[in-house]
PDB file of N, CA and C in Angstrom:
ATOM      1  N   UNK A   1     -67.135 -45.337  68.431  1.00  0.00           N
ATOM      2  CA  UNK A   1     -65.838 -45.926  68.263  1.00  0.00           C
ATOM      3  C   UNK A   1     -65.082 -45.197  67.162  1.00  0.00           C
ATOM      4  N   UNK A   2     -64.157 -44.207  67.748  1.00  0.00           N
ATOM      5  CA  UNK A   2     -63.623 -44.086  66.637  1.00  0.00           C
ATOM      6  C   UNK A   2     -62.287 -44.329  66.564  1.00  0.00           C
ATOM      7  N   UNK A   3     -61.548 -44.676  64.963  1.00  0.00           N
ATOM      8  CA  UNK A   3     -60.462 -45.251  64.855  1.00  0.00           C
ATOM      9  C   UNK A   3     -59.193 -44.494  65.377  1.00  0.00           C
ATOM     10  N   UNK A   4     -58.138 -44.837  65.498  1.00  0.00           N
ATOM     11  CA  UNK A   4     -57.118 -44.189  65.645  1.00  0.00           C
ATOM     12  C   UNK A   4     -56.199 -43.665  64.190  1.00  0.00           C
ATOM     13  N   UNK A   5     -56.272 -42.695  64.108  1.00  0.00           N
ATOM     14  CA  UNK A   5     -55.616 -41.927  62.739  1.00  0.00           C
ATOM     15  C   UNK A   5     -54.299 -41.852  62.797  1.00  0.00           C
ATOM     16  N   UNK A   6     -53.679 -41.799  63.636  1.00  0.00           N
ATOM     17  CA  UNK A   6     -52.211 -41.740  63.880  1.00  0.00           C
ATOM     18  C   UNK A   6     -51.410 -43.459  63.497  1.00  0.00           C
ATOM     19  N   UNK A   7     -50.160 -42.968  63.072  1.00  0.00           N
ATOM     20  CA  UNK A   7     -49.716 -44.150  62.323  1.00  0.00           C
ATOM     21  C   UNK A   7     -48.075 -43.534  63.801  1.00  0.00           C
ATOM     22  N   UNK A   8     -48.343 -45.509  63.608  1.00  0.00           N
ATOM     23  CA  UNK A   8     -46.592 -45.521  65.033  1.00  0.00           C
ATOM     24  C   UNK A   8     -45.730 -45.634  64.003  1.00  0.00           C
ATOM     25  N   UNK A   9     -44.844 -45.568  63.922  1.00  0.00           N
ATOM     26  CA  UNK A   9     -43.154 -45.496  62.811  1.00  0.00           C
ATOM     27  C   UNK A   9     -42.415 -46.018  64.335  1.00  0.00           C
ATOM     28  N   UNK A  10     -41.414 -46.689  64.305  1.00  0.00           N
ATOM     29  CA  UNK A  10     -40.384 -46.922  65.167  1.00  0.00           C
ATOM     30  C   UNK A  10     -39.448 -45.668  64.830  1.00  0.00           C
ATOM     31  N   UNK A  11     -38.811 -44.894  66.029  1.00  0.00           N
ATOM     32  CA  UNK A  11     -38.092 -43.772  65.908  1.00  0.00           C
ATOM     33  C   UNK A  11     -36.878 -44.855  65.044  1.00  0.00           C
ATOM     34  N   UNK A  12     -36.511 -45.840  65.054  1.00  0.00           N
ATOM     35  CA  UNK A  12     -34.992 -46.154  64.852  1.00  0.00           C
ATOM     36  C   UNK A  12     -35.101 -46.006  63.355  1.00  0.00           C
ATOM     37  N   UNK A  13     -36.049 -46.415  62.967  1.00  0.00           N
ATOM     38  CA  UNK A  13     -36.338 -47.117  61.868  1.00  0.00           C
ATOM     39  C   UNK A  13     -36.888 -45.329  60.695  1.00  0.00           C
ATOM     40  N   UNK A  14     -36.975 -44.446  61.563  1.00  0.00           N
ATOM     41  CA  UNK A  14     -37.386 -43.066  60.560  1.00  0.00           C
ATOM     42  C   UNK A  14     -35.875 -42.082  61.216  1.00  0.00           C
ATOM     43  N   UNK A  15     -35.062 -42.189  61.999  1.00  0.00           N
ATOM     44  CA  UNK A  15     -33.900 -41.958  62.138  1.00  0.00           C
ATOM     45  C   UNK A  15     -32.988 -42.629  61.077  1.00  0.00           C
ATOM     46  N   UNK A  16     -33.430 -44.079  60.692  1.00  0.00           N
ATOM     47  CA  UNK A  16     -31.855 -44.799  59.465  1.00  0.00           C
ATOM     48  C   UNK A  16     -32.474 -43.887  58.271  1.00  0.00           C
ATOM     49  N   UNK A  17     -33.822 -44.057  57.668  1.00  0.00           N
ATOM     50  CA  UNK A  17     -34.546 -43.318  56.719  1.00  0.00           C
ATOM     51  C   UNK A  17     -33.926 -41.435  56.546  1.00  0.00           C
ATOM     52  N   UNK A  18     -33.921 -40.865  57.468  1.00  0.00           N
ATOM     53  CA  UNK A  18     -33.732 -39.213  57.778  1.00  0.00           C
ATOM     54  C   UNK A  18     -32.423 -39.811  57.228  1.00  0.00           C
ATOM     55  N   UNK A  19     -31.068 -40.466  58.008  1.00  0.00           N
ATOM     56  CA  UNK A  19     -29.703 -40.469  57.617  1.00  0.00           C
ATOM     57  C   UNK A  19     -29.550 -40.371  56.370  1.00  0.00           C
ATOM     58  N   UNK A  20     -30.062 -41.911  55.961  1.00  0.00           N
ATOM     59  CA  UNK A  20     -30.060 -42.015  54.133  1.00  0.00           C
ATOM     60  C   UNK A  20     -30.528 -40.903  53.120  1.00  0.00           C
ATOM     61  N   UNK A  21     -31.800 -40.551  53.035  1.00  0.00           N
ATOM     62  CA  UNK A  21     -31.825 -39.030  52.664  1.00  0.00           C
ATOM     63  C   UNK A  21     -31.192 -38.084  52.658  1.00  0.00           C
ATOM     64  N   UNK A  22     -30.416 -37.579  53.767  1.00  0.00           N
ATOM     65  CA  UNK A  22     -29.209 -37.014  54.099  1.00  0.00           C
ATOM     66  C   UNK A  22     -28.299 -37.158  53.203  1.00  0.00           C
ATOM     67  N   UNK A  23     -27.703 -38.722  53.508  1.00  0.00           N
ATOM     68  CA  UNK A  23     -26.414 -38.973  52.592  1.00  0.00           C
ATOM     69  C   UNK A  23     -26.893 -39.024  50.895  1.00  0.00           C
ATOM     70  N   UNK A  24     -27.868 -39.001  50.569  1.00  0.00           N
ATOM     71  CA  UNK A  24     -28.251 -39.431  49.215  1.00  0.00           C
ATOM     72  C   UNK A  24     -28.457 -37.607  48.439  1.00  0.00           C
ATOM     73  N   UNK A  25     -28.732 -36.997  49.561  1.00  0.00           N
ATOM     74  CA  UNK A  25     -28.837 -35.536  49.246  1.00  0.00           C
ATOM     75  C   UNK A  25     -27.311 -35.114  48.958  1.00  0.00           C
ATOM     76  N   UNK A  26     -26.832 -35.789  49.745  1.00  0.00           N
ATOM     77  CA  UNK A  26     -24.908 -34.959  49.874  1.00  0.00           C
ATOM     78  C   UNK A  26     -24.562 -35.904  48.572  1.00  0.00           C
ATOM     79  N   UNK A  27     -24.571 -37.074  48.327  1.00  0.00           N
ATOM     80  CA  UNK A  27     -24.411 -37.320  46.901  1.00  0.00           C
ATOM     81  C   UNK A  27     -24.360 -36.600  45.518  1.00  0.00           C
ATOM     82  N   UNK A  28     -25.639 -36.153  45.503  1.00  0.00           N
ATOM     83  CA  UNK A  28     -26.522 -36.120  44.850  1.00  0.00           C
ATOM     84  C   UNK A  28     -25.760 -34.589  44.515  1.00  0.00           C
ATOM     85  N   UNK A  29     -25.541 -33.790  45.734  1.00  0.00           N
ATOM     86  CA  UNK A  29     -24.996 -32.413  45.674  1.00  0.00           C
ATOM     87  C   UNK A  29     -23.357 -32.433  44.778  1.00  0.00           C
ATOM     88  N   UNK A  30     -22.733 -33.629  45.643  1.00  0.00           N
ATOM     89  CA  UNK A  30     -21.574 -33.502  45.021  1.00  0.00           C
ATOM     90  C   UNK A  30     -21.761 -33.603  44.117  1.00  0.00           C
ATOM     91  N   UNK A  31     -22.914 -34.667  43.181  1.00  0.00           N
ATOM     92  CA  UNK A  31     -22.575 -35.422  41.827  1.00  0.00           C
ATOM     93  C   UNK A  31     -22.296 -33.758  40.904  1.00  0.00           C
ATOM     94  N   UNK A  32     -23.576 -33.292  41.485  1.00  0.00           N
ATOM     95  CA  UNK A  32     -23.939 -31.903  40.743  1.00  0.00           C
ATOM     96  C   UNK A  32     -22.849 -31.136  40.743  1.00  0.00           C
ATOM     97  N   UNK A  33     -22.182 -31.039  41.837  1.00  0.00           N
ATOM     98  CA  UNK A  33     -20.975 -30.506  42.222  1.00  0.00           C
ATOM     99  C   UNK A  33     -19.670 -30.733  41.077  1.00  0.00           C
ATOM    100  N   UNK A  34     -19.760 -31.733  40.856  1.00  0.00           N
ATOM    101  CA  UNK A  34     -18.185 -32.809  40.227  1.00  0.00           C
ATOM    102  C   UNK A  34     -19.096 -31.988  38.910  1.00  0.00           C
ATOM    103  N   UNK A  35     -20.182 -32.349  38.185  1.00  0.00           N
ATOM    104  CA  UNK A  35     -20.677 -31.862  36.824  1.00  0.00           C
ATOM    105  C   UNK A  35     -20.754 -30.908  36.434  1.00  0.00           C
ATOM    106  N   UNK A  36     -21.198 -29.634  37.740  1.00  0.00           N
ATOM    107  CA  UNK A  36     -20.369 -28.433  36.852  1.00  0.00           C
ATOM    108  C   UNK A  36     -19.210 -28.218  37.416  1.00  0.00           C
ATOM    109  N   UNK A  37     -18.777 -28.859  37.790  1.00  0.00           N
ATOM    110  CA  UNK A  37     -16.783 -28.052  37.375  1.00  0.00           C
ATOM    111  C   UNK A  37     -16.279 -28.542  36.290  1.00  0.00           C
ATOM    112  N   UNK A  38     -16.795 -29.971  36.114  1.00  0.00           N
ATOM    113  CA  UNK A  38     -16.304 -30.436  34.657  1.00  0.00           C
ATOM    114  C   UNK A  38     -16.783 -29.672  33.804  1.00  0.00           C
ATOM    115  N   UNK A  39     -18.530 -29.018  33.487  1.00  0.00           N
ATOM    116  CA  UNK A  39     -18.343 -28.420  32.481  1.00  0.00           C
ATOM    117  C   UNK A  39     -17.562 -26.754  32.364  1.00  0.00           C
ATOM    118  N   UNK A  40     -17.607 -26.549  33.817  1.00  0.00           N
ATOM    119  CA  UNK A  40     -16.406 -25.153  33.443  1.00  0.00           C
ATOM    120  C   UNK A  40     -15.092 -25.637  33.206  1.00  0.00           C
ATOM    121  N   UNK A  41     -14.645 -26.388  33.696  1.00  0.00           N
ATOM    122  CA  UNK A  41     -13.850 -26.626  32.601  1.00  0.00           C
ATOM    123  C   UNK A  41     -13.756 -26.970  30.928  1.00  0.00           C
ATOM    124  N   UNK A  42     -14.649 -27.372  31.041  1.00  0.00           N
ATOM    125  CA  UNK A  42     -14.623 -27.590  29.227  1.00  0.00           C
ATOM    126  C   UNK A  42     -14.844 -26.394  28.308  1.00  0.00           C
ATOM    127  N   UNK A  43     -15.848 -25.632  29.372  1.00  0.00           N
ATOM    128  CA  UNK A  43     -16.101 -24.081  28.481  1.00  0.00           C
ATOM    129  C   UNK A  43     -14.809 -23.248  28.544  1.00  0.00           C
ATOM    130  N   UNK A  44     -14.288 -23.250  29.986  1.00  0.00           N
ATOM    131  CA  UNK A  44     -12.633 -22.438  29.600  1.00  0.00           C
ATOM    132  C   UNK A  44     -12.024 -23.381  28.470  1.00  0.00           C
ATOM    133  N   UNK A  45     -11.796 -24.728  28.694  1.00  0.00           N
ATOM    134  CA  UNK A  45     -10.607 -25.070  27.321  1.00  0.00           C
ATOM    135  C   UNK A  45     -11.769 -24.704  25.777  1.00  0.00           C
ATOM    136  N   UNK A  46     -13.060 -24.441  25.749  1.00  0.00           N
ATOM    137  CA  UNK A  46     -13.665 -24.315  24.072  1.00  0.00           C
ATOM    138  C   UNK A  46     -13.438 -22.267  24.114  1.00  0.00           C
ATOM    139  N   UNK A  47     -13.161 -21.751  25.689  1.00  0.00           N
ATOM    140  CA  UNK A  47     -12.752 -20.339  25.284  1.00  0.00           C
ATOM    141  C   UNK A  47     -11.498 -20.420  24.699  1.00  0.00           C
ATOM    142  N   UNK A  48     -10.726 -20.902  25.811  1.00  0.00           N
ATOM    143  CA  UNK A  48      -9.018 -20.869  25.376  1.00  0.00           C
ATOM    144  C   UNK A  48      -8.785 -21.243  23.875  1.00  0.00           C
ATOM    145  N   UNK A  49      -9.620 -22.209  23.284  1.00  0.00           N
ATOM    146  CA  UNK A  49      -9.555 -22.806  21.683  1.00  0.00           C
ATOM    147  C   UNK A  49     -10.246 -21.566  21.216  1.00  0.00           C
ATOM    148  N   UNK A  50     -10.969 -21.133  21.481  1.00  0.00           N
ATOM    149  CA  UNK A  50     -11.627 -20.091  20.646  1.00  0.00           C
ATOM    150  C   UNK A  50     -11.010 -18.499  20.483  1.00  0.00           C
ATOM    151  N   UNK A  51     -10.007 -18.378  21.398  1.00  0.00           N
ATOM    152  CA  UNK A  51      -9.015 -17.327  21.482  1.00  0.00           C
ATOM    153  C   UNK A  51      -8.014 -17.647  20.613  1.00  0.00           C
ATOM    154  N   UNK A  52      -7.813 -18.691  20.644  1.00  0.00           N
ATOM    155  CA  UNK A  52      -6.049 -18.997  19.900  1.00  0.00           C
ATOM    156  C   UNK A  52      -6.832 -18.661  18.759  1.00  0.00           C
ATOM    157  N   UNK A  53      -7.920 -19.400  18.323  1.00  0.00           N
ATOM    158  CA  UNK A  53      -8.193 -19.149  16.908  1.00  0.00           C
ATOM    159  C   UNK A  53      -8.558 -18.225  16.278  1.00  0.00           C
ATOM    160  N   UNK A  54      -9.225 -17.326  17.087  1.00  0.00           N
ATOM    161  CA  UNK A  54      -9.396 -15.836  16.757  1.00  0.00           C
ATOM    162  C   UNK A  54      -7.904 -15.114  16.850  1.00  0.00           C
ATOM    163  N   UNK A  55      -7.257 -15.585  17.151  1.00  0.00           N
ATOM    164  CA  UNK A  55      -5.706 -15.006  17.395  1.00  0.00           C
ATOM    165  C   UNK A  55      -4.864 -15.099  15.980  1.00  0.00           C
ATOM    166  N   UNK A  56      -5.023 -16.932  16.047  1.00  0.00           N
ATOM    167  CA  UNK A  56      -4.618 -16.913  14.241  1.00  0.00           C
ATOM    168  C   UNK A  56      -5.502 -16.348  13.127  1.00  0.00           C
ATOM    169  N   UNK A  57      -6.681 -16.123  13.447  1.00  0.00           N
ATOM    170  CA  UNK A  57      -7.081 -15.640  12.215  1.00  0.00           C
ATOM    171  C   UNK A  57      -6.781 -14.212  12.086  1.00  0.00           C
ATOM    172  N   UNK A  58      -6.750 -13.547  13.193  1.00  0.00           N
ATOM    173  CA  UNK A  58      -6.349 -11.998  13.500  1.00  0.00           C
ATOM    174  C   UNK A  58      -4.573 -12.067  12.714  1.00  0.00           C
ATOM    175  N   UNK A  59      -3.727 -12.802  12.888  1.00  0.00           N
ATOM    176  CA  UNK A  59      -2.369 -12.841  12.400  1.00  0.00           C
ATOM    177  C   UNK A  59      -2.754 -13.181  10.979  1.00  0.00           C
ATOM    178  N   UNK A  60      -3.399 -14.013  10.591  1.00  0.00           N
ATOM    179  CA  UNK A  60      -3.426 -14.541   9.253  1.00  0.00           C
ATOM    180  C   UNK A  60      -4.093 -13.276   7.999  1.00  0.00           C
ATOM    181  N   UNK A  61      -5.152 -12.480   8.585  1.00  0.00           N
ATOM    182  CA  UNK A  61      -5.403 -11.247   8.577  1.00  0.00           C
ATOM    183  C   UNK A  61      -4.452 -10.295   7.766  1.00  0.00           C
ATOM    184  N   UNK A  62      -3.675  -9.596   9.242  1.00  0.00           N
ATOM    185  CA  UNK A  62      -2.511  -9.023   9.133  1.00  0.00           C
ATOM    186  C   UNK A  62      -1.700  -9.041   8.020  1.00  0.00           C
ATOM    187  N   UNK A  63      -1.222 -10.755   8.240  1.00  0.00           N
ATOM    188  CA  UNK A  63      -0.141 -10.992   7.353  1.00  0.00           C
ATOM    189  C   UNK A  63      -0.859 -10.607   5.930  1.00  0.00           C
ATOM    190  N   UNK A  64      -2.047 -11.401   5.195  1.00  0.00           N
ATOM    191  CA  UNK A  64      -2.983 -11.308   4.261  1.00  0.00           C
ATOM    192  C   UNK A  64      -2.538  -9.393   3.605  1.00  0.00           C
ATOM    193  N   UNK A  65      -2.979  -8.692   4.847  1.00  0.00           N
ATOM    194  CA  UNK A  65      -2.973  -7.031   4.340  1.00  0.00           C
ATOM    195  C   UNK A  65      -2.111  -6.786   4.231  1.00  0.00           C
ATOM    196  N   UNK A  66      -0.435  -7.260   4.788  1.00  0.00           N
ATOM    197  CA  UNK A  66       0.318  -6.957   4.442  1.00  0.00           C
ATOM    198  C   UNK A  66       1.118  -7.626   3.593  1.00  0.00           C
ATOM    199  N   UNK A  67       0.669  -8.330   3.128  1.00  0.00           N
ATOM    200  CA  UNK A  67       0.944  -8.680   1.430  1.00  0.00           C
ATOM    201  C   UNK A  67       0.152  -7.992   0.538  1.00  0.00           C
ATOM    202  N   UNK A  68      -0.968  -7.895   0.847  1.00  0.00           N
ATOM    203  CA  UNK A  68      -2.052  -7.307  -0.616  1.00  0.00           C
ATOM    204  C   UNK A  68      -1.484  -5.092  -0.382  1.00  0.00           C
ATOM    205  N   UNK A  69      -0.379  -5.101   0.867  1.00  0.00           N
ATOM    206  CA  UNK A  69      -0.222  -3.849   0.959  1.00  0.00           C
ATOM    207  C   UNK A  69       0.767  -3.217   0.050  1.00  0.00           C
ATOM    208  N   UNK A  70       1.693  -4.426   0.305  1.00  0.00           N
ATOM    209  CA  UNK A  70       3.064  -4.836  -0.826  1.00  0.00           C
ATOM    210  C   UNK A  70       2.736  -4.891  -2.409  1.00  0.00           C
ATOM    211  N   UNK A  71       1.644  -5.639  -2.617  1.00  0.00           N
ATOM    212  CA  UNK A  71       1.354  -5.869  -3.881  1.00  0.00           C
ATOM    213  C   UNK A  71       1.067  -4.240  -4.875  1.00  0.00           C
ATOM    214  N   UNK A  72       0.127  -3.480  -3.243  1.00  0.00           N
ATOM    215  CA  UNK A  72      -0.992  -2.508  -4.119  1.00  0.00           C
ATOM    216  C   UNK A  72       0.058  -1.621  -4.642  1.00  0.00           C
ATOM    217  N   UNK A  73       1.321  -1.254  -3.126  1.00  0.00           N
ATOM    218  CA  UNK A  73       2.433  -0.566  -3.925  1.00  0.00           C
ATOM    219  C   UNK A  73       3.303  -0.782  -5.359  1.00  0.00           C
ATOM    220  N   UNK A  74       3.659  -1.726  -5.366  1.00  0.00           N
ATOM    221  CA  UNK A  74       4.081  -2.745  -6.632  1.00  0.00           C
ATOM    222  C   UNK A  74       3.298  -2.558  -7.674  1.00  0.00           C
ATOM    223  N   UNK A  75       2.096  -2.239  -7.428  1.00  0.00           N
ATOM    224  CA  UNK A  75       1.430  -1.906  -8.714  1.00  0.00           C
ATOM    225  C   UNK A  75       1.681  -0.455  -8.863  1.00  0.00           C
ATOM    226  N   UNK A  76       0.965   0.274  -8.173  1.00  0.00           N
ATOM    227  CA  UNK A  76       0.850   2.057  -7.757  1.00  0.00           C
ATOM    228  C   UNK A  76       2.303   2.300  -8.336  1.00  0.00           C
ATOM    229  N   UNK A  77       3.568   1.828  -8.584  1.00  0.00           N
ATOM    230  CA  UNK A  77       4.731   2.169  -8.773  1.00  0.00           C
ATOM    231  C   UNK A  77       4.585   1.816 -10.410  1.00  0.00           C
ATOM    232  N   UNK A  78       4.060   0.517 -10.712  1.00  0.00           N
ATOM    233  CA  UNK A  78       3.916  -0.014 -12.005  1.00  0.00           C
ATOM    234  C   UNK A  78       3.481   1.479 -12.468  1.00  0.00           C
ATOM    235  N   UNK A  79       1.995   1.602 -12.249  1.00  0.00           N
ATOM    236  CA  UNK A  79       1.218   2.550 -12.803  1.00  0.00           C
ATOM    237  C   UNK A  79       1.603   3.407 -13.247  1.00  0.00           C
ATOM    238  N   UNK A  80       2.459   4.362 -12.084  1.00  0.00           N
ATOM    239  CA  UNK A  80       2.932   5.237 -12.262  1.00  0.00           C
ATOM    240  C   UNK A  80       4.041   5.178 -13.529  1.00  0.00           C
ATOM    241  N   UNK A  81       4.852   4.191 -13.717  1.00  0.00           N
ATOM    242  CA  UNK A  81       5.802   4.206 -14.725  1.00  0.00           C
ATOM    243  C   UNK A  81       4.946   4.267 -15.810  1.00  0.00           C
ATOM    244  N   UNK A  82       4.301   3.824 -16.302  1.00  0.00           N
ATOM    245  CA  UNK A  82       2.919   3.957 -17.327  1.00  0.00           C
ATOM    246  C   UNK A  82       2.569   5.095 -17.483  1.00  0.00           C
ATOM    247  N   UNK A  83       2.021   5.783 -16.702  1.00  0.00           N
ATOM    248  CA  UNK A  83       1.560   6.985 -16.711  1.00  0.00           C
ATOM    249  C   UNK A  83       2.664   7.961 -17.556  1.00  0.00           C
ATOM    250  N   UNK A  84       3.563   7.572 -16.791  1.00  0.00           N
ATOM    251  CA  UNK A  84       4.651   8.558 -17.195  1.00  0.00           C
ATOM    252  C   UNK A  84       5.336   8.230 -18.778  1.00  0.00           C
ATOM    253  N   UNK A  85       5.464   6.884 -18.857  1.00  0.00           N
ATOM    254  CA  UNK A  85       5.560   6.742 -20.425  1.00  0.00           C
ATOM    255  C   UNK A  85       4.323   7.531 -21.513  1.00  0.00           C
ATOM    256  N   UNK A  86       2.996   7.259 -20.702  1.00  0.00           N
ATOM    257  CA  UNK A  86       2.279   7.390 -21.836  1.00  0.00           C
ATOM    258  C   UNK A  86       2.331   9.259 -21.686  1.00  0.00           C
ATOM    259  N   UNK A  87       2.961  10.094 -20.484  1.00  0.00           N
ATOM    260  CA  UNK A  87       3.236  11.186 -20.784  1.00  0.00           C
ATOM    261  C   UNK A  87       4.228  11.739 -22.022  1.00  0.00           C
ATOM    262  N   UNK A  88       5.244  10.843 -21.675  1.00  0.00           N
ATOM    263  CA  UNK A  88       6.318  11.171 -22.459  1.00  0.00           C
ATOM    264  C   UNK A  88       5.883  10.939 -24.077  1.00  0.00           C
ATOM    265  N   UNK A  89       5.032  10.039 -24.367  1.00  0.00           N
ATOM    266  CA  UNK A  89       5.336   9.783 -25.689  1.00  0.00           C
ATOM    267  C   UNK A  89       3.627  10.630 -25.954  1.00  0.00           C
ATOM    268  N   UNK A  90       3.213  11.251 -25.524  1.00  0.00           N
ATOM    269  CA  UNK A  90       2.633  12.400 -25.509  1.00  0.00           C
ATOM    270  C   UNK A  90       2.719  13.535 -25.962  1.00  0.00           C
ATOM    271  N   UNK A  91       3.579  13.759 -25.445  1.00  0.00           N
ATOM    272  CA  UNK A  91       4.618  15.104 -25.410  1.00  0.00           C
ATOM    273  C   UNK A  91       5.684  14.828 -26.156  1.00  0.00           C
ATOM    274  N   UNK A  92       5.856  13.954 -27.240  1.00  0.00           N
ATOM    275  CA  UNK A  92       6.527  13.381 -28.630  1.00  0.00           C
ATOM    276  C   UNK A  92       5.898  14.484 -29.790  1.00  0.00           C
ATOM    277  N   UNK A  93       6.583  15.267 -30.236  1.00  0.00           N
ATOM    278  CA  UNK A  93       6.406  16.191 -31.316  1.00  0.00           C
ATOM    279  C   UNK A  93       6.169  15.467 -32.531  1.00  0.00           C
ATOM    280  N   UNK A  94       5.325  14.833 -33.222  1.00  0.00           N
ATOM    281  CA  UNK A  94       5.163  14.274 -34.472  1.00  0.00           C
ATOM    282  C   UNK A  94       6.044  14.998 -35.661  1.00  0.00           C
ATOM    283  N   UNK A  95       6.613  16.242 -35.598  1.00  0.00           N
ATOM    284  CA  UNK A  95       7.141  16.178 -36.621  1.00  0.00           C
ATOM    285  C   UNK A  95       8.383  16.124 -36.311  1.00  0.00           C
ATOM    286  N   UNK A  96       9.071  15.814 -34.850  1.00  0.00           N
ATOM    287  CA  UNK A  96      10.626  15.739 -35.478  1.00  0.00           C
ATOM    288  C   UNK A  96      10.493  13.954 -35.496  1.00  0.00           C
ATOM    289  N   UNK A  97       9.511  13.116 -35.530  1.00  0.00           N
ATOM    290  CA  UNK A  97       9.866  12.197 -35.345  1.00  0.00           C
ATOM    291  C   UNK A  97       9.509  12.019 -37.188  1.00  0.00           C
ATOM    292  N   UNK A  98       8.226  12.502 -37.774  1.00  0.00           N
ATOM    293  CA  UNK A  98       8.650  12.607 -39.446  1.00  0.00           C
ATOM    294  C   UNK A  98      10.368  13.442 -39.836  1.00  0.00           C
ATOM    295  N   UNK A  99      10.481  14.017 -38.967  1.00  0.00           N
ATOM    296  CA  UNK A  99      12.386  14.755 -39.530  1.00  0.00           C
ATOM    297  C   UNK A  99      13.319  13.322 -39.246  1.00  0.00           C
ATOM    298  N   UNK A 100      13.098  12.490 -38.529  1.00  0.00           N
ATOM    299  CA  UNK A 100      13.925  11.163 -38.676  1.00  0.00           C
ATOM    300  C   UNK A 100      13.785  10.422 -39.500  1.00  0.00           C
ATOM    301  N   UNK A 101      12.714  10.011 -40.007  1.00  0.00           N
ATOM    302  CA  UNK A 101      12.227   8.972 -41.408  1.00  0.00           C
ATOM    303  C   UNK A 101      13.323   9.389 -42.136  1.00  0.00           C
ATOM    304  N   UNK A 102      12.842  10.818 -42.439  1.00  0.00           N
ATOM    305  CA  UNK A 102      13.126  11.816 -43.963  1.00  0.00           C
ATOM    306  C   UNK A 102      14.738  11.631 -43.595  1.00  0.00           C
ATOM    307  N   UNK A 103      15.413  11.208 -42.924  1.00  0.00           N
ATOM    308  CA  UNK A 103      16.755  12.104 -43.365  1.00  0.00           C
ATOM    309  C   UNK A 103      17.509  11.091 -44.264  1.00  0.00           C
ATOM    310  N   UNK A 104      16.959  10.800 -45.591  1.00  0.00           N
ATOM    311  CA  UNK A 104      17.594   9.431 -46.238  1.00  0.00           C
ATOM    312  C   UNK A 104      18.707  10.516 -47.472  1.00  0.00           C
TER     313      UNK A 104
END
């Protein structure tokens, strides 16, 4: 006597089962679906934020060098007037400046 190994399923009843699986798969796809587009979107708007800001800091930059460019001239011009004083009074003859004391 031996048993019967085979198991009966009603076709109707592993046909509603197959559907549901089906639809729970297509769910399941969209959900995945809807979740990454949301996160590409979020990574384009944290690029787009991350451009502007590399943008202002690139301008802020700029502007920065071209003030400290302004300044270095402003000095380099200072300097130079310096330089040139401490030429001139260099090149000051000590004795006609004793011939001015003396002329009492």
């Amino acid at each position: 006597m031996e048993a019967d190994k085979s198991i009966n399923l009603p076709t109707s009843n592993a046909k509603v089962d197959v559907e549901s699986a089906t639809a729970d798969c297509g769910n399941a796809y969209q959900n995945v679906d809807v979740y990454l587009h949301a996160s590409m979107l979020i990574l384009i708007r944290q690029l787009s934020n991350l451009a502007r800001n590399s943008e202002n800091i690139i301008s802020q930059i700029f502007d920065d060098s071209t003030k400290i460019e302004r300044k270095w001239r402003k000095l380099t011009q200072r300097l130079q007037k310096i330089k040139q004083c401490a030429d001139d009074l260099l090149n000051i003859d000590p004795k006609s400046i004793g011939n001015r004391n003396s002329s009492d």
